[in-house]
PDB file of N, CA and C in Angstrom:
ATOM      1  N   UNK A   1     125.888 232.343  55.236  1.00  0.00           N
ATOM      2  CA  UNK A   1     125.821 232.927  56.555  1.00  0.00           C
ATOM      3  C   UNK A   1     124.637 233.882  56.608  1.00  0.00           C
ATOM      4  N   UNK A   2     123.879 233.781  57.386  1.00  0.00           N
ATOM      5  CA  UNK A   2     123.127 234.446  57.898  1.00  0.00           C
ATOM      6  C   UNK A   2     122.960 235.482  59.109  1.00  0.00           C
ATOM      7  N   UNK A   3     122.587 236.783  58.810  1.00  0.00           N
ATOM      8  CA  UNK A   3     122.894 237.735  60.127  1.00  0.00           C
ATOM      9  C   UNK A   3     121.688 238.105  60.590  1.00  0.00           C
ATOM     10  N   UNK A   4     121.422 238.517  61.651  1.00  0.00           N
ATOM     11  CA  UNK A   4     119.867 239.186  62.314  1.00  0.00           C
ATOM     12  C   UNK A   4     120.093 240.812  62.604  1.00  0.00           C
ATOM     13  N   UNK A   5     119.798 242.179  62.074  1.00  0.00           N
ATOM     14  CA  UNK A   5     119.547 243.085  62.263  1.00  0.00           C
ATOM     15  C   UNK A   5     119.185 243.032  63.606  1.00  0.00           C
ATOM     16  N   UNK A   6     119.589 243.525  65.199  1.00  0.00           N
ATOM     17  CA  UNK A   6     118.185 243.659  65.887  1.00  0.00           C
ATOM     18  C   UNK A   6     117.801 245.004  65.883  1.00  0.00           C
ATOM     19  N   UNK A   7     118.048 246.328  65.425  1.00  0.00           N
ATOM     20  CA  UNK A   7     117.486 247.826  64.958  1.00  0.00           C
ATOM     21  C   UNK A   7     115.932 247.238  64.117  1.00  0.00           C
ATOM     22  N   UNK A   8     116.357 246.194  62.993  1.00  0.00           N
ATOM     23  CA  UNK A   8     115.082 246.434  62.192  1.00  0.00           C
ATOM     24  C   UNK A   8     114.445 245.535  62.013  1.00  0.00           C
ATOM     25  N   UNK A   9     115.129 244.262  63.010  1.00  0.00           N
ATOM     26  CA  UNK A   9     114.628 242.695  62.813  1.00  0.00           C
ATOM     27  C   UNK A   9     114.416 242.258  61.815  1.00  0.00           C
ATOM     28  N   UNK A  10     115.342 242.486  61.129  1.00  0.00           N
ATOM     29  CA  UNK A  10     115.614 241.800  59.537  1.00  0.00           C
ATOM     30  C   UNK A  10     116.113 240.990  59.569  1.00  0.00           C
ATOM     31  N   UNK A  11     116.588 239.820  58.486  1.00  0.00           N
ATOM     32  CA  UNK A  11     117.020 238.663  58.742  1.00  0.00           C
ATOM     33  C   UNK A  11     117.742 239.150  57.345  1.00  0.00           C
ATOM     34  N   UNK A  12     119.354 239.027  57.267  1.00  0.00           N
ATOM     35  CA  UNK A  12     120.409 239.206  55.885  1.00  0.00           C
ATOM     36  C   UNK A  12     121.190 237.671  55.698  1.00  0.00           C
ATOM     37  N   UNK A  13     121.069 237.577  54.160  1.00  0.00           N
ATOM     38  CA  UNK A  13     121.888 237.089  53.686  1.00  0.00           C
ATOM     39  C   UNK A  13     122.873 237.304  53.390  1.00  0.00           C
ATOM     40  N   UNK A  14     124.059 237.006  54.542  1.00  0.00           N
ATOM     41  CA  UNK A  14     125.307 237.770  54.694  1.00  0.00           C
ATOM     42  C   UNK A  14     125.433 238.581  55.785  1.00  0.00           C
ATOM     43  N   UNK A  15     126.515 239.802  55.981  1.00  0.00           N
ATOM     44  CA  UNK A  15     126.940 240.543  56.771  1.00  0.00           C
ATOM     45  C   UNK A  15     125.507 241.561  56.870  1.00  0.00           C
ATOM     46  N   UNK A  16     125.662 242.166  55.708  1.00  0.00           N
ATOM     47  CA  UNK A  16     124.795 243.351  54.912  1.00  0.00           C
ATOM     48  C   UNK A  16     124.450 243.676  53.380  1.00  0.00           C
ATOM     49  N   UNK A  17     123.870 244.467  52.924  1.00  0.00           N
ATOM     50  CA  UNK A  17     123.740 244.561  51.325  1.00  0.00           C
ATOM     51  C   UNK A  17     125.451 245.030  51.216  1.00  0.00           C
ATOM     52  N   UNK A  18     125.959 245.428  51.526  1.00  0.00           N
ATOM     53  CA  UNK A  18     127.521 245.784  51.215  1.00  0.00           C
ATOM     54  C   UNK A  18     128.640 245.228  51.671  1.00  0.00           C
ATOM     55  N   UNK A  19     128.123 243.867  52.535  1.00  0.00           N
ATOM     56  CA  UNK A  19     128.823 243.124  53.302  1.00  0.00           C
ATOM     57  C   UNK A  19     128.613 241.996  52.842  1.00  0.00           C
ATOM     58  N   UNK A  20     129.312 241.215  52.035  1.00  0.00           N
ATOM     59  CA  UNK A  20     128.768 239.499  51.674  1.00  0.00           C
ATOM     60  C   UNK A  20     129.414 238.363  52.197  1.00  0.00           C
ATOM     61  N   UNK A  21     129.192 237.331  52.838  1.00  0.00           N
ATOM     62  CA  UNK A  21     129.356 236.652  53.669  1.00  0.00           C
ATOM     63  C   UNK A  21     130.863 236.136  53.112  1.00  0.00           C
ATOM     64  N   UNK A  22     131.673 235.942  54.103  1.00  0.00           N
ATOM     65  CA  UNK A  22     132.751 235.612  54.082  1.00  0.00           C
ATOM     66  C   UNK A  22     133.542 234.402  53.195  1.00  0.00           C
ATOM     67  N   UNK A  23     131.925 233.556  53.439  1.00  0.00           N
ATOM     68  CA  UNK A  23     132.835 232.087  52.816  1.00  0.00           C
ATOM     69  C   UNK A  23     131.403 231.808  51.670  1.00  0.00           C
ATOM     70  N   UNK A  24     131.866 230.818  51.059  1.00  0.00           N
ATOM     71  CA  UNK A  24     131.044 230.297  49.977  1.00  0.00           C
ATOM     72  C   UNK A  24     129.534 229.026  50.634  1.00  0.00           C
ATOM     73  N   UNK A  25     129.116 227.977  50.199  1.00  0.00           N
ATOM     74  CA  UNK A  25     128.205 227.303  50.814  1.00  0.00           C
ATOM     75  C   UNK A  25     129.169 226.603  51.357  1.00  0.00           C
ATOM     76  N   UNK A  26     128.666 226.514  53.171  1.00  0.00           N
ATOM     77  CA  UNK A  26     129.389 225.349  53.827  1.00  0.00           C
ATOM     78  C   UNK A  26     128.610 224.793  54.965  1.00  0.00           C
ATOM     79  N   UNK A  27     128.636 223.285  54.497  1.00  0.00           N
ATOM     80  CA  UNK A  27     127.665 222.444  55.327  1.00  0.00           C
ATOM     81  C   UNK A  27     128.343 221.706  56.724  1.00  0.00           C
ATOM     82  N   UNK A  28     127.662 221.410  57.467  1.00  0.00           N
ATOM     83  CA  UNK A  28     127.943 220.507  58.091  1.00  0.00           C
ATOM     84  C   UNK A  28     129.132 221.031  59.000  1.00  0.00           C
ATOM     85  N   UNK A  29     129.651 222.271  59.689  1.00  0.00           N
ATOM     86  CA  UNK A  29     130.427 222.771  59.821  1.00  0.00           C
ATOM     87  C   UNK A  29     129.772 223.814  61.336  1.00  0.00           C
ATOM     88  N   UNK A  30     130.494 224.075  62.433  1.00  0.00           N
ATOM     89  CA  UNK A  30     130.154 224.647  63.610  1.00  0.00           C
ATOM     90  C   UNK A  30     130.596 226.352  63.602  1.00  0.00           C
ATOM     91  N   UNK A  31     129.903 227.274  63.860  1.00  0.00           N
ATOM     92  CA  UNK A  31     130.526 228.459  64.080  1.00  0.00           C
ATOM     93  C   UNK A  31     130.442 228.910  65.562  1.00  0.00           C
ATOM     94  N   UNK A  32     130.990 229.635  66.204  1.00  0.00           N
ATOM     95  CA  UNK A  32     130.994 229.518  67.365  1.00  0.00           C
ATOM     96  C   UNK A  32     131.688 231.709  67.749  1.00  0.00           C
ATOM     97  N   UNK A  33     130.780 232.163  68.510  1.00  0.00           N
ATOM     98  CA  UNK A  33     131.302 233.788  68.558  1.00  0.00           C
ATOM     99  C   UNK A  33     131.807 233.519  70.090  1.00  0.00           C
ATOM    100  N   UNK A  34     132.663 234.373  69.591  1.00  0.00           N
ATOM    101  CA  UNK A  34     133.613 234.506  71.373  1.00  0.00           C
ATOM    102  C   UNK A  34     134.174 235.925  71.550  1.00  0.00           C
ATOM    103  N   UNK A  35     133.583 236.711  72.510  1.00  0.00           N
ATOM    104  CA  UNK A  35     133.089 237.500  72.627  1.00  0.00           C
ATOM    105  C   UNK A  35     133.979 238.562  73.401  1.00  0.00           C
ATOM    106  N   UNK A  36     134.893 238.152  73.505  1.00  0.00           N
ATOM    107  CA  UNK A  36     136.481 238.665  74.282  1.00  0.00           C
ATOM    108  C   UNK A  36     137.140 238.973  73.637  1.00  0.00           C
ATOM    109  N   UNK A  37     137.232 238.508  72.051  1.00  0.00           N
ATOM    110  CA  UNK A  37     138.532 238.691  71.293  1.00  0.00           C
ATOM    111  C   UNK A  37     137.819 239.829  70.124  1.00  0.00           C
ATOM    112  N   UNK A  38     139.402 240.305  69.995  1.00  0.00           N
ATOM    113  CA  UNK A  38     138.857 241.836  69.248  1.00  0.00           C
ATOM    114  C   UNK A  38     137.801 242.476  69.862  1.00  0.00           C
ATOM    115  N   UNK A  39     137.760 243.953  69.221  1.00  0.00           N
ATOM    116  CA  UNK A  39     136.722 245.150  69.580  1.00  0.00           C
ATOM    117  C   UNK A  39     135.202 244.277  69.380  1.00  0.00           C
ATOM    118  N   UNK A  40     134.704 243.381  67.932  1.00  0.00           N
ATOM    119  CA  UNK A  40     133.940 243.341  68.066  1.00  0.00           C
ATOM    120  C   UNK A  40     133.591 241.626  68.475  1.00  0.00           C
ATOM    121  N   UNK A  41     134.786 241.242  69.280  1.00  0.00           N
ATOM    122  CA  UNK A  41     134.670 239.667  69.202  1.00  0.00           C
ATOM    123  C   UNK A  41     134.816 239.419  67.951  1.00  0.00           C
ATOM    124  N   UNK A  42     135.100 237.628  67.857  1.00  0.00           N
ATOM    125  CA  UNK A  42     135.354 236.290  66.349  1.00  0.00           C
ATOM    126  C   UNK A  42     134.295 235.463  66.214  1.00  0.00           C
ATOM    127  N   UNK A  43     134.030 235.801  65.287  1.00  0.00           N
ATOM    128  CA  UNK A  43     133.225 234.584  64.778  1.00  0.00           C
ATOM    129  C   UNK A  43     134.814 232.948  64.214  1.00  0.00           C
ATOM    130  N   UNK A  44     134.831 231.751  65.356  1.00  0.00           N
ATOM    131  CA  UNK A  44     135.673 230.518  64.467  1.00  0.00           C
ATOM    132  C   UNK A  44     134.337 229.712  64.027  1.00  0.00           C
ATOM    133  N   UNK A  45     134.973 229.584  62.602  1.00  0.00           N
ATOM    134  CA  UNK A  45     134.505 228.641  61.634  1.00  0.00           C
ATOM    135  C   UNK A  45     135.113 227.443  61.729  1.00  0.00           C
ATOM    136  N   UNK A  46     134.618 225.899  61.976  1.00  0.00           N
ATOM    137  CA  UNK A  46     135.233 224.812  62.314  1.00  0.00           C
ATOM    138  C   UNK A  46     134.749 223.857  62.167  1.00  0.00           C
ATOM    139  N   UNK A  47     135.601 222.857  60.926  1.00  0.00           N
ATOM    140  CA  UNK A  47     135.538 221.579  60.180  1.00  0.00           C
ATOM    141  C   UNK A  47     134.468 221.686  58.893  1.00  0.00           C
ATOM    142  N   UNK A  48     133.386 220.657  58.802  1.00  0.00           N
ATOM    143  CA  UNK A  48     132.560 220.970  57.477  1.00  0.00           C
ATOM    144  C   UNK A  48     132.983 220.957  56.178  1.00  0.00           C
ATOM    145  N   UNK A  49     132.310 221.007  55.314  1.00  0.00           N
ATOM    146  CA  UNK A  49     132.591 220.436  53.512  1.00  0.00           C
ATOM    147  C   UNK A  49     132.168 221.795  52.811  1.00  0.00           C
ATOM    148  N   UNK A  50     132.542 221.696  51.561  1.00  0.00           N
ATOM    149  CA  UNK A  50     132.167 222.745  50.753  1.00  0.00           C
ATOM    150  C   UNK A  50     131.658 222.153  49.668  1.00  0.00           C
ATOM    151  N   UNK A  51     130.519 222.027  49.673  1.00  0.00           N
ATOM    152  CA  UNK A  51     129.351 221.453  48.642  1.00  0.00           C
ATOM    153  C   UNK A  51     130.113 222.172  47.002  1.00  0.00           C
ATOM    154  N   UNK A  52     129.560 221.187  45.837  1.00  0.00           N
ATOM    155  CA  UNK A  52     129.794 221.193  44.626  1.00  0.00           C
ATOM    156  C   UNK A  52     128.998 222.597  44.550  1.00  0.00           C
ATOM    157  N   UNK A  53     129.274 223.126  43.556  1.00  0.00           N
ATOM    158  CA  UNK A  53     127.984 224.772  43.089  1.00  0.00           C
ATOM    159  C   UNK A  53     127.184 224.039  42.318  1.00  0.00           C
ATOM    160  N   UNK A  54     127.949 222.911  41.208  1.00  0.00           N
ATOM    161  CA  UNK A  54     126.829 222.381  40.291  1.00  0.00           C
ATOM    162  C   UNK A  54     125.732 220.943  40.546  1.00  0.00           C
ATOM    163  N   UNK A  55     125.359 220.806  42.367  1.00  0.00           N
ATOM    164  CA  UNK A  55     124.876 220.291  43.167  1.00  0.00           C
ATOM    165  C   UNK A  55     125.060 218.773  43.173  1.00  0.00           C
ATOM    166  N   UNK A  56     126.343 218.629  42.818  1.00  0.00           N
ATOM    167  CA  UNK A  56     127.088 216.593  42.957  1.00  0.00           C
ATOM    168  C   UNK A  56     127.473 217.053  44.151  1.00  0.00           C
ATOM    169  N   UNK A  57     126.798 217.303  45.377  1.00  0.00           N
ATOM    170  CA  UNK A  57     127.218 217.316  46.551  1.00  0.00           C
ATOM    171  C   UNK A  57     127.072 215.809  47.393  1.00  0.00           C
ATOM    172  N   UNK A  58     128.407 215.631  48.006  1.00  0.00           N
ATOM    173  CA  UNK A  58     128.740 214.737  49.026  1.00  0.00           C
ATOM    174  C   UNK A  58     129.461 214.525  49.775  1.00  0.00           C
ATOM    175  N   UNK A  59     129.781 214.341  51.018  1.00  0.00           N
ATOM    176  CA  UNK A  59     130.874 214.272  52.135  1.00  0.00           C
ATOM    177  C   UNK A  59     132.210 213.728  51.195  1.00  0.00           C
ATOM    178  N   UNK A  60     131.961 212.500  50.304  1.00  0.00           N
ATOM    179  CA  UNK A  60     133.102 211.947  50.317  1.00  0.00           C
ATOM    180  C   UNK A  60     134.123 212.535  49.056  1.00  0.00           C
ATOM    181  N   UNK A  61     133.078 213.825  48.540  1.00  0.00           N
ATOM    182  CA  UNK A  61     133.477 213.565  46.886  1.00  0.00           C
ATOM    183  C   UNK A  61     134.218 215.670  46.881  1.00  0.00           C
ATOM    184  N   UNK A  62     133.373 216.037  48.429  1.00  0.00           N
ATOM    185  CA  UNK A  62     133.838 217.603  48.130  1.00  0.00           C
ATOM    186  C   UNK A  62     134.741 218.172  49.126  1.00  0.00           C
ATOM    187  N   UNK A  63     135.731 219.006  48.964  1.00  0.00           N
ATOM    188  CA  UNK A  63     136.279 219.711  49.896  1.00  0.00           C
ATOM    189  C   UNK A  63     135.867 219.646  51.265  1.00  0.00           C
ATOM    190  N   UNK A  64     136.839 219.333  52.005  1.00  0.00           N
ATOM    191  CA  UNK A  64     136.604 219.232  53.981  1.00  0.00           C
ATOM    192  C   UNK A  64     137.620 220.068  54.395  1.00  0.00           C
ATOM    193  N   UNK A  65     137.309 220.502  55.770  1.00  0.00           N
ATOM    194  CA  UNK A  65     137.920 221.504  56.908  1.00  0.00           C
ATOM    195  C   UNK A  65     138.148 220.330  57.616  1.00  0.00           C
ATOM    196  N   UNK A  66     140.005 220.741  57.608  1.00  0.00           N
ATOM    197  CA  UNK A  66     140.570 220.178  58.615  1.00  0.00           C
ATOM    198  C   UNK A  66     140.222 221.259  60.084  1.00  0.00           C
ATOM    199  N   UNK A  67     140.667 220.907  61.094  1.00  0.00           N
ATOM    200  CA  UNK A  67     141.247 221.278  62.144  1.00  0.00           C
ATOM    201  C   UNK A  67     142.470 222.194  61.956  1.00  0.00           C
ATOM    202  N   UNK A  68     142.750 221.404  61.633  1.00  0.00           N
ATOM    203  CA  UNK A  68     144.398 222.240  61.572  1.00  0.00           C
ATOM    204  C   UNK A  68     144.231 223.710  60.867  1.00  0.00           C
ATOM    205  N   UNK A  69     143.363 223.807  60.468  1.00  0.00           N
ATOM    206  CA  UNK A  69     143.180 225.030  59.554  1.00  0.00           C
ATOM    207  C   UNK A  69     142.333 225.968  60.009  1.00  0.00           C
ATOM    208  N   UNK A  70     142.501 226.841  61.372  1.00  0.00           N
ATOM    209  CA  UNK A  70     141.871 227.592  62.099  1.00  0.00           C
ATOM    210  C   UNK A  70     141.360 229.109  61.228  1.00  0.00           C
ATOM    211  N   UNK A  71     140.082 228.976  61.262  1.00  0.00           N
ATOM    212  CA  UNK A  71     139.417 230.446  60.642  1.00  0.00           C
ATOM    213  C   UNK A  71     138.451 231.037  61.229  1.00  0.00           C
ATOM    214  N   UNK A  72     138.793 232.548  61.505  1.00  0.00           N
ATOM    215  CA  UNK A  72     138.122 233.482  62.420  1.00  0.00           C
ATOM    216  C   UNK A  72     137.649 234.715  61.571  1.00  0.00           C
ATOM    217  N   UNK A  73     136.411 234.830  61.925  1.00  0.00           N
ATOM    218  CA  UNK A  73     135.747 235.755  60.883  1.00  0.00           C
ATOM    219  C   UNK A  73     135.446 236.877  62.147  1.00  0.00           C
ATOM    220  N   UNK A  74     135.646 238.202  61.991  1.00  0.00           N
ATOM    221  CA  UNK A  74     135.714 239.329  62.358  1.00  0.00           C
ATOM    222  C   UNK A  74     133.904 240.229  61.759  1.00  0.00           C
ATOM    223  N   UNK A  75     133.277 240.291  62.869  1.00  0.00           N
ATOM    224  CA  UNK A  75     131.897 240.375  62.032  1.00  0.00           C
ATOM    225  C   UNK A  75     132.226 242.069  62.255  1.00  0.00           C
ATOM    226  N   UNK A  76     132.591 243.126  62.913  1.00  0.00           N
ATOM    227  CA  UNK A  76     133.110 244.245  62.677  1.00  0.00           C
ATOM    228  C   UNK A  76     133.889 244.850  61.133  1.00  0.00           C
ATOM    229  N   UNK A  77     134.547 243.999  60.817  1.00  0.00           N
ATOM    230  CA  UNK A  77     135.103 244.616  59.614  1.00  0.00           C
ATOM    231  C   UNK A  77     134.976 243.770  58.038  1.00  0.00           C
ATOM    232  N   UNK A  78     134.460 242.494  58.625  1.00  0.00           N
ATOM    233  CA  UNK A  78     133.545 241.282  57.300  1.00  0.00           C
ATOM    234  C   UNK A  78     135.368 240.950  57.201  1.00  0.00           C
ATOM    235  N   UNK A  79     136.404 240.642  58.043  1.00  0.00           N
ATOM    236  CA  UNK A  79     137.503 240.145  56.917  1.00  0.00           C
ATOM    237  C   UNK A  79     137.433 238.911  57.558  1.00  0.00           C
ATOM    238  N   UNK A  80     137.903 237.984  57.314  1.00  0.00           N
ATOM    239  CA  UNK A  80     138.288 236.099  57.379  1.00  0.00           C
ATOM    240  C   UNK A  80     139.762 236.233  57.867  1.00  0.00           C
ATOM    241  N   UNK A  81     140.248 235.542  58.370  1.00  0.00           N
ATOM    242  CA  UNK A  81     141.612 235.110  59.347  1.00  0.00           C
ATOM    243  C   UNK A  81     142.126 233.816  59.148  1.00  0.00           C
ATOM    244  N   UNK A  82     142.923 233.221  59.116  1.00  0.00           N
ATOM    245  CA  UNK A  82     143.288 231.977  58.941  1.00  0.00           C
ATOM    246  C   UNK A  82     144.771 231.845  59.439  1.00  0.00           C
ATOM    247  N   UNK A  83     144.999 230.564  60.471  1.00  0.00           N
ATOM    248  CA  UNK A  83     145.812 229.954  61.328  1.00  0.00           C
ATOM    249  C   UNK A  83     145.888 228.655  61.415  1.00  0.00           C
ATOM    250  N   UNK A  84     147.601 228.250  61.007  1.00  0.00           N
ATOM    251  CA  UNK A  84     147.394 226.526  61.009  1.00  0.00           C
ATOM    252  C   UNK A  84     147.849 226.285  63.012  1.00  0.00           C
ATOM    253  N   UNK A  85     147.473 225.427  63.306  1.00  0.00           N
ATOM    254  CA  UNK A  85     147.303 224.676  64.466  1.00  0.00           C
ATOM    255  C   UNK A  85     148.396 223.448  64.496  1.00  0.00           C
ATOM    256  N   UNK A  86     148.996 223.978  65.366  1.00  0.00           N
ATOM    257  CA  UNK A  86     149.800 223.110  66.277  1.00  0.00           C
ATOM    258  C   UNK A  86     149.362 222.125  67.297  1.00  0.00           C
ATOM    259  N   UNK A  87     150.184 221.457  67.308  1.00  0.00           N
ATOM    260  CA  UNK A  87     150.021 220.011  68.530  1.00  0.00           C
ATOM    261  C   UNK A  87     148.973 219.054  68.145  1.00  0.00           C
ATOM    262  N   UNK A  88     148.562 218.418  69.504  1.00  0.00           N
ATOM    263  CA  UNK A  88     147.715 217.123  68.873  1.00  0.00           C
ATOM    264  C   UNK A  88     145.944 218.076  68.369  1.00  0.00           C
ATOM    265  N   UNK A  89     146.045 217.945  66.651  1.00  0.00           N
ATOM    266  CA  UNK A  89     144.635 218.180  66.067  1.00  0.00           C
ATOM    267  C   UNK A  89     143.703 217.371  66.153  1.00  0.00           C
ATOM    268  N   UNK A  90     142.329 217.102  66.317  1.00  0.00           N
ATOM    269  CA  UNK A  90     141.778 216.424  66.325  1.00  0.00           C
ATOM    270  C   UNK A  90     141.379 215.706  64.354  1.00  0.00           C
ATOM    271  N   UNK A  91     141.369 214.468  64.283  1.00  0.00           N
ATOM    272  CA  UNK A  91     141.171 213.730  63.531  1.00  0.00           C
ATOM    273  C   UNK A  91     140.034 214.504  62.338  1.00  0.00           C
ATOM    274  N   UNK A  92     140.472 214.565  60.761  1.00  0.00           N
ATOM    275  CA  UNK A  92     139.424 215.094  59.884  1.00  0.00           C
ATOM    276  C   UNK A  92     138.811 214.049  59.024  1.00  0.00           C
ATOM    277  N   UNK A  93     137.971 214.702  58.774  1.00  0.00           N
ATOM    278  CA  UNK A  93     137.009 215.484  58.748  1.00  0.00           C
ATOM    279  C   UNK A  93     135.910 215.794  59.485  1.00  0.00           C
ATOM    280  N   UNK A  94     135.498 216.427  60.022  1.00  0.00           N
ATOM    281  CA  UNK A  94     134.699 216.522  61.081  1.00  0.00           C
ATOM    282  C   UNK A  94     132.997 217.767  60.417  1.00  0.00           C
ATOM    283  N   UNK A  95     131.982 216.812  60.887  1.00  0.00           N
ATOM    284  CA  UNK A  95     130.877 216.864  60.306  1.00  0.00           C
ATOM    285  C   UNK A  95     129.815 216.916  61.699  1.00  0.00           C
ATOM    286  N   UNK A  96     128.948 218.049  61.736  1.00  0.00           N
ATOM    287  CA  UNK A  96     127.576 218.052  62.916  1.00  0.00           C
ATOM    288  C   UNK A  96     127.860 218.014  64.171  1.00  0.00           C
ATOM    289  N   UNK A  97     128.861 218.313  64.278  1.00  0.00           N
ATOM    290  CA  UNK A  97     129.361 218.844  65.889  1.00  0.00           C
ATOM    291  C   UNK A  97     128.795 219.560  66.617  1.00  0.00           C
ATOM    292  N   UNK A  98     128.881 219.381  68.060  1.00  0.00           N
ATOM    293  CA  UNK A  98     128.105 220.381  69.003  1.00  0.00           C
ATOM    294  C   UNK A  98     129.978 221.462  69.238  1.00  0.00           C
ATOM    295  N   UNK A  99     129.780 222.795  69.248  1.00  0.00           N
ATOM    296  CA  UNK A  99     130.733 223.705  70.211  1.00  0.00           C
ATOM    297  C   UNK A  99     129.724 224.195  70.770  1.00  0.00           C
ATOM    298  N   UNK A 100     130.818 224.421  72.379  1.00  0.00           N
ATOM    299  CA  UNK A 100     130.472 225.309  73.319  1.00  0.00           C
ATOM    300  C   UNK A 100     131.827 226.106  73.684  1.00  0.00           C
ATOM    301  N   UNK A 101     131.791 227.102  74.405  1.00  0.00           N
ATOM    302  CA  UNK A 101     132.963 227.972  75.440  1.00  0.00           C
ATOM    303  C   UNK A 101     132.542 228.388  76.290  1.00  0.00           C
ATOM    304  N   UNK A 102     133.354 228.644  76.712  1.00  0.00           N
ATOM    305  CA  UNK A 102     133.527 229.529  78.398  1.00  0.00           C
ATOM    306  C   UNK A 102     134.718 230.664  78.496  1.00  0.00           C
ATOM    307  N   UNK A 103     134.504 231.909  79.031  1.00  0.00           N
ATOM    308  CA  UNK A 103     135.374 232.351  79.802  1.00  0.00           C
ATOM    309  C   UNK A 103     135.993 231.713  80.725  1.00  0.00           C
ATOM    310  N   UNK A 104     137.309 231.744  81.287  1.00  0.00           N
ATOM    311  CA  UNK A 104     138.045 231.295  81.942  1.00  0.00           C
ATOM    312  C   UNK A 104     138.386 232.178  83.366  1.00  0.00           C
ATOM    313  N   UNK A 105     138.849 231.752  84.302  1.00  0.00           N
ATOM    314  CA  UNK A 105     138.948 232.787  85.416  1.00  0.00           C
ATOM    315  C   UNK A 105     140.356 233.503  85.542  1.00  0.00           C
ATOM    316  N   UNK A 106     141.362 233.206  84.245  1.00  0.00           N
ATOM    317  CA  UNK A 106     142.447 233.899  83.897  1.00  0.00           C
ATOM    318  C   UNK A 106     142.122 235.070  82.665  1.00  0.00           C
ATOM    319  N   UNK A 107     140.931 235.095  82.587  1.00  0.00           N
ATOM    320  CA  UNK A 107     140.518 236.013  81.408  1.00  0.00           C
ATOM    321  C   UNK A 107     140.643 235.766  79.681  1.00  0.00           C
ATOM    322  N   UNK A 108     140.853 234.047  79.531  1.00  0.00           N
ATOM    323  CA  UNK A 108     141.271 233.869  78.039  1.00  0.00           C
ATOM    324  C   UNK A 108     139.613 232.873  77.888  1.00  0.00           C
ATOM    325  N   UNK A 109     139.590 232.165  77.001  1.00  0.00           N
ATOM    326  CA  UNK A 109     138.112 231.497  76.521  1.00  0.00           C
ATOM    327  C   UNK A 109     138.898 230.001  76.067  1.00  0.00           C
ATOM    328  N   UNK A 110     137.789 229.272  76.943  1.00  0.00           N
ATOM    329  CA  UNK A 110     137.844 227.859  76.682  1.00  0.00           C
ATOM    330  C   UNK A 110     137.161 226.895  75.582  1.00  0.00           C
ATOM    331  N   UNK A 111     137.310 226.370  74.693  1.00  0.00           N
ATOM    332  CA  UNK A 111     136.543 225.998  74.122  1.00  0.00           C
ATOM    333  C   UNK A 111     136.351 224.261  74.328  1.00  0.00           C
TER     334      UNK A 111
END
């Protein structure tokens, strides 16, 4: 994960030097900030693989994000969240997706 300073227009690897990014390498995977929830808004993390460390990386051979496995990263306090999902999930593994949202005119966010 990558963050942008805009005070010093720095570019961090991670939150901050005292802040280290939440999750390990993950490819192929959508993040999406929504900007309503919590003080400082969520960062959801959604679908994507978790590449080998010792670089035998491949869709078919490494760890995948279901759906069902909802994770919200809190860029205010660097903690990770995790929620399994009910009803109809969409089909895994899911790889290079476009997200978008919207506010809603009841005040909740559409995705």
């Amino acid at each position: 994960m990558l963050s942008f300073n805009f005070d010093t227009h720095e570019w961090i690897n991670g939150i901050g030097s005292d802040r280290p990014a939440p999750f390990g390498t993950l490819l192929q995977a959508s993040a999406h900030y929504v900007p309503t929830f919590g003080p400082g808004g969520l960062v959801f993390v959604m679908g994507g693989f978790a590449p080998d460390p010792e670089g035998n990386t491949g869709i078919q051979s490494d760890p995948t994000f279901s759906f069902k496995n909802l994770t919200f990263f809190d860029p205010v306090t660097s903690k990770t969240y995790s929620q399994t999902a009910t009803g109809d999930i969409p089909p895994s593994p899911r790889f290079e997706f476009c997200t978008a949202g919207w506010r809603n005119t009841d005040g909740g966010y559409e995705k």
